[in-house]
Protein backbone atom coordinates (compact mmCIF):
# COMPACT_ATOMS: atom_id res chain seq x y z
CA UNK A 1 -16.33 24.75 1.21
CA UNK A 2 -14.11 22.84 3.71
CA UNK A 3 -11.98 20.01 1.50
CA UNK A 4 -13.04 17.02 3.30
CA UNK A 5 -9.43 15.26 2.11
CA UNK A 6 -7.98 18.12 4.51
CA UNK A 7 -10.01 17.49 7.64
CA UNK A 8 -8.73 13.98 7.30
CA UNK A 9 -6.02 15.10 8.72
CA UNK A 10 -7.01 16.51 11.57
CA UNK A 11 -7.79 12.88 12.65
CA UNK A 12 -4.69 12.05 12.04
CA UNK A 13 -5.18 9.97 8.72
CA UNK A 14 -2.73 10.62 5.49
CA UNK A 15 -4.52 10.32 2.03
CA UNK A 16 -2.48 8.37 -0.76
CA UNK A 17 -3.19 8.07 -4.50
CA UNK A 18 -3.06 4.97 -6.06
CA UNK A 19 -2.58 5.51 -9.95
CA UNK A 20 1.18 7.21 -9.98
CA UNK A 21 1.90 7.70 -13.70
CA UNK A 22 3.46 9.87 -15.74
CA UNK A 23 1.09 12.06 -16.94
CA UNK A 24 0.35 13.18 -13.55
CA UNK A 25 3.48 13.74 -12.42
CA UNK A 26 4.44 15.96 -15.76
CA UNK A 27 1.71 18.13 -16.04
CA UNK A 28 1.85 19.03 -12.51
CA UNK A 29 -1.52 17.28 -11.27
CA UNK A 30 0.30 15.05 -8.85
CA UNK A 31 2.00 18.45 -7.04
CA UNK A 32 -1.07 20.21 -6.95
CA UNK A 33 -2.94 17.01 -5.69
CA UNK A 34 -0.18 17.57 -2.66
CA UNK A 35 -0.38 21.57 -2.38
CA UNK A 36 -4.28 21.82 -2.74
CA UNK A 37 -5.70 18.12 -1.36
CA UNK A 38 -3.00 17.50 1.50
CA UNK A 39 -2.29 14.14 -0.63
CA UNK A 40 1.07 13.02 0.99
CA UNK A 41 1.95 9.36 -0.98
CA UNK A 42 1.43 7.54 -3.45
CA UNK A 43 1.25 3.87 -4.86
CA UNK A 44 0.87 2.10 -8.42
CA UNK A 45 0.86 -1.38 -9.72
CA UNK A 46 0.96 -3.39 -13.04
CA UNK A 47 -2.26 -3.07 -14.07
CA UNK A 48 -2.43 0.87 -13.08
CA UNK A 49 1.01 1.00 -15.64
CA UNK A 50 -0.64 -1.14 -17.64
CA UNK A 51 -3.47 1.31 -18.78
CA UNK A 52 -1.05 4.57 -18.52
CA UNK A 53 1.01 3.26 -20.86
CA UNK A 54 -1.40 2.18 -24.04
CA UNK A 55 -3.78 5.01 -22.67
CA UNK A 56 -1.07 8.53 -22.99
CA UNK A 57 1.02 10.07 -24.56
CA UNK A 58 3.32 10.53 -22.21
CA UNK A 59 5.18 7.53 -22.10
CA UNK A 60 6.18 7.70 -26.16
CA UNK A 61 9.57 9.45 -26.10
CA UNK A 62 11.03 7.24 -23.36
CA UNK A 63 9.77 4.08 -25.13
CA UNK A 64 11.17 5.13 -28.65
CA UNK A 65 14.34 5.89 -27.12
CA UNK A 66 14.60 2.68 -24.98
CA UNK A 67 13.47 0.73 -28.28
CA UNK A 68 16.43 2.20 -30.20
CA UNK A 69 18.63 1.49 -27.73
CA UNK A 70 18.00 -2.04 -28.06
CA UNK A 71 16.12 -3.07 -24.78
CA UNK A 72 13.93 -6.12 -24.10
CA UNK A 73 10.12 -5.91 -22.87
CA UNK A 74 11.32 -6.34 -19.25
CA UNK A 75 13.92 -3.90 -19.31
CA UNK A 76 11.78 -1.65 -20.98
CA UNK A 77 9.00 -2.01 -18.38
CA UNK A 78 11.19 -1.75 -15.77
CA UNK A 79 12.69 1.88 -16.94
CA UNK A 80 9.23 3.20 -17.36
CA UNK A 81 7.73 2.34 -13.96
CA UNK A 82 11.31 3.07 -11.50
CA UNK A 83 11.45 6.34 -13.88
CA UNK A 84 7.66 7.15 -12.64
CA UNK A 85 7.95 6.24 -9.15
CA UNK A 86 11.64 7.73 -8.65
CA UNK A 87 9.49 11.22 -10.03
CA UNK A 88 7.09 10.83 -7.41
CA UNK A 89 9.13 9.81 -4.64
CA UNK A 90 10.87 13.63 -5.44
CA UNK A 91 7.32 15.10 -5.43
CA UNK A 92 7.05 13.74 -2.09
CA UNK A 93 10.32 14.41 -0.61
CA UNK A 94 9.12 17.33 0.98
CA UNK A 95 6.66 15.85 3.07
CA UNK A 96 8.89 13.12 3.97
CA UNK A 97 11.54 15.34 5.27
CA UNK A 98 8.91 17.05 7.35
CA UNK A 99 7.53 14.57 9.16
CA UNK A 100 11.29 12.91 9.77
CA UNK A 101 10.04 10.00 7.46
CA UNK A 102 6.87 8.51 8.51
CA UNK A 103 5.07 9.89 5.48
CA UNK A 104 5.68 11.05 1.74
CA UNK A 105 6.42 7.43 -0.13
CA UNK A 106 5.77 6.28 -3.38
CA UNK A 107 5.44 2.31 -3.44
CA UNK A 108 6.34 0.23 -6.82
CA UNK A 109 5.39 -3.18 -6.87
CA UNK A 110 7.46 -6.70 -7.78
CA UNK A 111 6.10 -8.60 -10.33
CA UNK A 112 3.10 -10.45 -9.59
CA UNK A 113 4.43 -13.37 -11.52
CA UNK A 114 6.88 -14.19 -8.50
CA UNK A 115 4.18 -13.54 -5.79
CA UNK A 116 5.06 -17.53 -5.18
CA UNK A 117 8.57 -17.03 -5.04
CA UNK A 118 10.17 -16.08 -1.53
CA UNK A 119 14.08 -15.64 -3.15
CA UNK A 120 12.80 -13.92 -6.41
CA UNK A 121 10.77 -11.70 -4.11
CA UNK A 122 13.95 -10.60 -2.18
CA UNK A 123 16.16 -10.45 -5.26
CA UNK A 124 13.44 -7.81 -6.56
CA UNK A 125 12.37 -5.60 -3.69
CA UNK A 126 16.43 -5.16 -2.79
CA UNK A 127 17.03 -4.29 -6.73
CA UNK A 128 14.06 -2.11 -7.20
CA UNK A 129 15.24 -0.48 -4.19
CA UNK A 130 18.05 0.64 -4.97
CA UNK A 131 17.55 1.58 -8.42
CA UNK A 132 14.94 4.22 -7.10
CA UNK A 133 17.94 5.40 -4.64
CA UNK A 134 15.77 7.12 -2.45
CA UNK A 135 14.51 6.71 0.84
CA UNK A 136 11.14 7.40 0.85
CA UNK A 137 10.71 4.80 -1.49
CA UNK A 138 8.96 1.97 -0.88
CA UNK A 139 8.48 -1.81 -2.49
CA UNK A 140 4.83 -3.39 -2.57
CA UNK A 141 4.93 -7.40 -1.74
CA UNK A 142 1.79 -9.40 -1.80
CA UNK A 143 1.14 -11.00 1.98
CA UNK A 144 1.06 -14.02 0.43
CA UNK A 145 2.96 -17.30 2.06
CA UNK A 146 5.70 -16.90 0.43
CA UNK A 147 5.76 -13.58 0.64
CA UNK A 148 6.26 -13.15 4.51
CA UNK A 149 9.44 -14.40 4.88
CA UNK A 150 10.42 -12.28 2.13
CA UNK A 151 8.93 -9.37 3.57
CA UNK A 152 10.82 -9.92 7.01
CA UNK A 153 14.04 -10.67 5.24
CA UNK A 154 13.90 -6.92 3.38
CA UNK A 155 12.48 -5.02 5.68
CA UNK A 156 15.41 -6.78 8.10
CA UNK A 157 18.18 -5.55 5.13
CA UNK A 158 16.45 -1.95 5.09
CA UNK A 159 13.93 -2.27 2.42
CA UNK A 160 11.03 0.29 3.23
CA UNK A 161 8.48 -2.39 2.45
CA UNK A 162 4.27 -1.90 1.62
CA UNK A 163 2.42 -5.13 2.38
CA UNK A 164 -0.12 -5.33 -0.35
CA UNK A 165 -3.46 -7.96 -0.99
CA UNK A 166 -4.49 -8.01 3.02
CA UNK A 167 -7.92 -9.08 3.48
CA UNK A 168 -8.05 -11.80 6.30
CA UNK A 169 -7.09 -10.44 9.92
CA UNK A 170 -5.05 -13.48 10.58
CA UNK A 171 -2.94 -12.79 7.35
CA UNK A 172 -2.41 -9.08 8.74
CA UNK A 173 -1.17 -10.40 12.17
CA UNK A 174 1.51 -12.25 10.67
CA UNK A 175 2.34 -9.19 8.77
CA UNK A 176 2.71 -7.04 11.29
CA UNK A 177 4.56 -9.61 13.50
CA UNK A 178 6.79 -9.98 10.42
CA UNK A 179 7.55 -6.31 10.80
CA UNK A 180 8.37 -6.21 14.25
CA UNK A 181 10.44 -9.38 14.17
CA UNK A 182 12.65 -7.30 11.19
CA UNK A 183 13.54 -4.68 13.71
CA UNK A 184 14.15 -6.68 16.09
CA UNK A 185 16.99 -8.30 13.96
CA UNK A 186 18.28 -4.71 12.73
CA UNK A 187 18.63 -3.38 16.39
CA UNK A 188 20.01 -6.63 17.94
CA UNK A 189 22.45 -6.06 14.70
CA UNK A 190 23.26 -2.85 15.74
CA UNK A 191 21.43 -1.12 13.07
CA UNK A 192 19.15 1.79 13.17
CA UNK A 193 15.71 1.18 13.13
CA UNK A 194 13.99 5.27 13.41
CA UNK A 195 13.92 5.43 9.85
CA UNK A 196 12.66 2.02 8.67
CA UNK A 197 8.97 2.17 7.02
CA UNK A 198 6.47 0.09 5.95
CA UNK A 199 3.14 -0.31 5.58
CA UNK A 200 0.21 -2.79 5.40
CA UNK A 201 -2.51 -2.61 2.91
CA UNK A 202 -5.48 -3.61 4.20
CA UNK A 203 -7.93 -4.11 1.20
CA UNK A 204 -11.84 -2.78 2.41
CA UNK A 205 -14.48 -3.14 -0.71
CA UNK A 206 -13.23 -6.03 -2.10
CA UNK A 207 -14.53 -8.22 1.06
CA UNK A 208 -17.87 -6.94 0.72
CA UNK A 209 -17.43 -8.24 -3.44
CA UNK A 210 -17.38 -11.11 -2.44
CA UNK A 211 -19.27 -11.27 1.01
CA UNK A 212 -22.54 -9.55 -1.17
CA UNK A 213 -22.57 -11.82 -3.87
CA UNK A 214 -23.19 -14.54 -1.17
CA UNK A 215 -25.70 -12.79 1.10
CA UNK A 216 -27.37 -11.16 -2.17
CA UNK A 217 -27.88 -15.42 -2.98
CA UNK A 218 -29.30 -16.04 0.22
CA UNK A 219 -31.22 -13.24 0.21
CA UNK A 220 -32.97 -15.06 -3.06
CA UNK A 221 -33.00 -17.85 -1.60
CA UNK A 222 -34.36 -16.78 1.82
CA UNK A 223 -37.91 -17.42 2.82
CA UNK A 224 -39.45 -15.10 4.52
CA UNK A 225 -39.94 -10.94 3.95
CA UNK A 226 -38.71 -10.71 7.90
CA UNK A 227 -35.05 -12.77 6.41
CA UNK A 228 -34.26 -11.08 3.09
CA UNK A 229 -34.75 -7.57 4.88
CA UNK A 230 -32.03 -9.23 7.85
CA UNK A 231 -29.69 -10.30 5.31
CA UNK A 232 -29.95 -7.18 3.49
CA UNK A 233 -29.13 -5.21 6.08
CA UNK A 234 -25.63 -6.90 6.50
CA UNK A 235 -24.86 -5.61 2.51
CA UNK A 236 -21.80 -3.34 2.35
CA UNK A 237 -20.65 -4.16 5.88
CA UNK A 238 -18.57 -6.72 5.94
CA UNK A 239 -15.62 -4.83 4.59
CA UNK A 240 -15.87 -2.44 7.47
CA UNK A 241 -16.78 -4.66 9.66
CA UNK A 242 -13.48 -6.63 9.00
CA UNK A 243 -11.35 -3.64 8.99
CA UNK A 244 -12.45 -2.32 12.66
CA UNK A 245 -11.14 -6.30 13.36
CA UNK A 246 -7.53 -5.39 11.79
CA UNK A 247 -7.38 -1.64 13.61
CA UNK A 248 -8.24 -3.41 17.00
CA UNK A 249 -5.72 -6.15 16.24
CA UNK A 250 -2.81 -3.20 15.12
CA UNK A 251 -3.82 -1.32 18.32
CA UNK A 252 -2.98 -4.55 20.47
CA UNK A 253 0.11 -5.43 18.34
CA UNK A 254 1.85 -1.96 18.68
CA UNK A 255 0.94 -1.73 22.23
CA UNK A 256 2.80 -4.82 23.71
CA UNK A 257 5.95 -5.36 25.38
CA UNK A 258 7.92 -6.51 22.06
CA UNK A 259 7.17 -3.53 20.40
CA UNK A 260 7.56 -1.15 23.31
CA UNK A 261 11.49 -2.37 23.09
CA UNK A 262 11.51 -0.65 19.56
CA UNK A 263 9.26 2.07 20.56
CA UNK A 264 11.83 2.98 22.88
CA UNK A 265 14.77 3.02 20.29
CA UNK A 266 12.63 5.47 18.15
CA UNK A 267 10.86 2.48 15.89
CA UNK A 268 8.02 3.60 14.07
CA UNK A 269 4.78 1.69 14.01
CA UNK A 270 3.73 0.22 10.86
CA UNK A 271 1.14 2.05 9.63
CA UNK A 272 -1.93 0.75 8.25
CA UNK A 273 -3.37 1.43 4.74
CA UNK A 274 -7.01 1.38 3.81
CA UNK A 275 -7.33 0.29 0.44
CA UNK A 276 -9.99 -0.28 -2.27
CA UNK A 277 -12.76 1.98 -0.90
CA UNK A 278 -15.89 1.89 -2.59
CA UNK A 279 -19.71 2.86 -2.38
CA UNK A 280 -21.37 0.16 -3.59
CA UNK A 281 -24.37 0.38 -0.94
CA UNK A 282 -26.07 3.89 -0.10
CA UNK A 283 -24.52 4.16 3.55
CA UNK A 284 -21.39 6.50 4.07
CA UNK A 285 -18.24 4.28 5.46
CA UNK A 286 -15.78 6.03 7.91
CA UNK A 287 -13.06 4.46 9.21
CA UNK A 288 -10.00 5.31 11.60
């Protein structure tokens, strides 16, 4: 039977996994996850550490040993997760080197605590980057308000950056204008821009969460047979519907004459991420 993660490729689509932990990188799942299901990246988050870390094993040396050395909760945290990522980031190397670095990352996020915080935001990303010392590496900032500028501002100092919580097109725009503008500053700098990454995360099922629970209230509320089967028919596709919206958008974007100046000095295009899939609904979902 044909894996259907490999013919992904052939349409020129990379498949990441978003729960790096440690389990799966010491037993081996993550590399066979690469060798067997073409999976070529990775991501994690708080709340993914969160449950590794009460829910293994695996994690129990390192914490006894970072507990008798004295650390703090923090510190302690922090050790864990750069220790998991750096693992993966070495799992993908290989595919990174291979495609001259436009894939193979593993992305670590900064605290959602200073989501709010443009100066903590930069403080962390440039820290976290280079404790993981290694270039396909990359730092997960919320596209919140705050966190543009700070997004810009690494991305402009060499922080491979992954633009996490997209959901509005607007919000994306700015994102990927954010990324652009970076380069711009590194090559008017004199700096190299071929091997700067980043990505944004563009965040699918959630909008039809919350775009369902408001038709499925109208659809309650509606009153005729001929409306509720209208506004059922619009269940489960707002997500997509949104995220065709983005891809025309990031087509336009890395099409212009601003970007074709970086194009031309070997830039790569920020690629887009498709995050939070789900199947809520019956009908399959595709996307480019």
């Amino acid at each position: 039977m044909t894996n259907p993660l490999l013919e992904l490729k052939k349409y020129g689509q990379s498949v990441w996994y978003d729960d790096l932990n440690r389990k799966l990188i010491v037993t081996g799942a993550l590399q066979r996850m690469v060798d067997e299901d073409g999976v070529s990246g990775g991501t994690s988050n708080p709340s993914i550490f969160e449950k590794a870390i009460s829910g293994t094993d695996a994690y129990d040396e390192h914490l006894r040993r970072l507990v008798d050395e004295g650390r703090g909760l923090p510190e302690i945290y922090d050790e864990l997760t750069t220790t998991d990522v750096r693992m993966s980031t070495d799992v993908f190397r290989p595919i990174y080197d291979e495609t001259q670095g436009a894939d193979g990352f593993a992305s670590i996020e900064v605290s959602p605590l200073i989501a709010n915080n443009t100066q903590a935001s930069i403080e962390a990303a440039q820290r976290l980057f280079g404790k993981l010392d290694r270039p396909n590496a990359m730092i997960k900032i919320p596209g919140t308000p705050e966190g543009l500028p700070a997004i810009e501002q690494c991305l402009a100092d060499g922080v491979n950056i992954n633009i996490t919580l997209l959901f509005g097109v607007e919000n994306y725009e700015k994102v990927a204008w954010a990324y652009i503008s970076a380069l711009e500053k590194r090559w008017a700098a004199g700096k190299p821009v071929d091997r700067m990454a980043s990505v944004a995360s563009f965040f699918v099922s959630r909008v039809d969460t919350l775009t369902d629970r408001k038709l499925e209230e109208k659809i309650a509320e509606a009153s005729s047979d001929k409306q509720r089967e209208e506004l059922r028919a619009l269940l489960g596709k707002a997500g997509i519907a949104n995220a065709k919206i983005a891809y025309a958008k990031y087509k336009e974007i890395f099409s212009g004459t601003r970007w074709k100046v970086l194009a031309d000095a070997a830039a790569r295009v920020q690629r887009s991420v498709w995050a939070r899939w789900g199947r809520k609904h019956s009908e399959v979902r595709t996307a480019r």
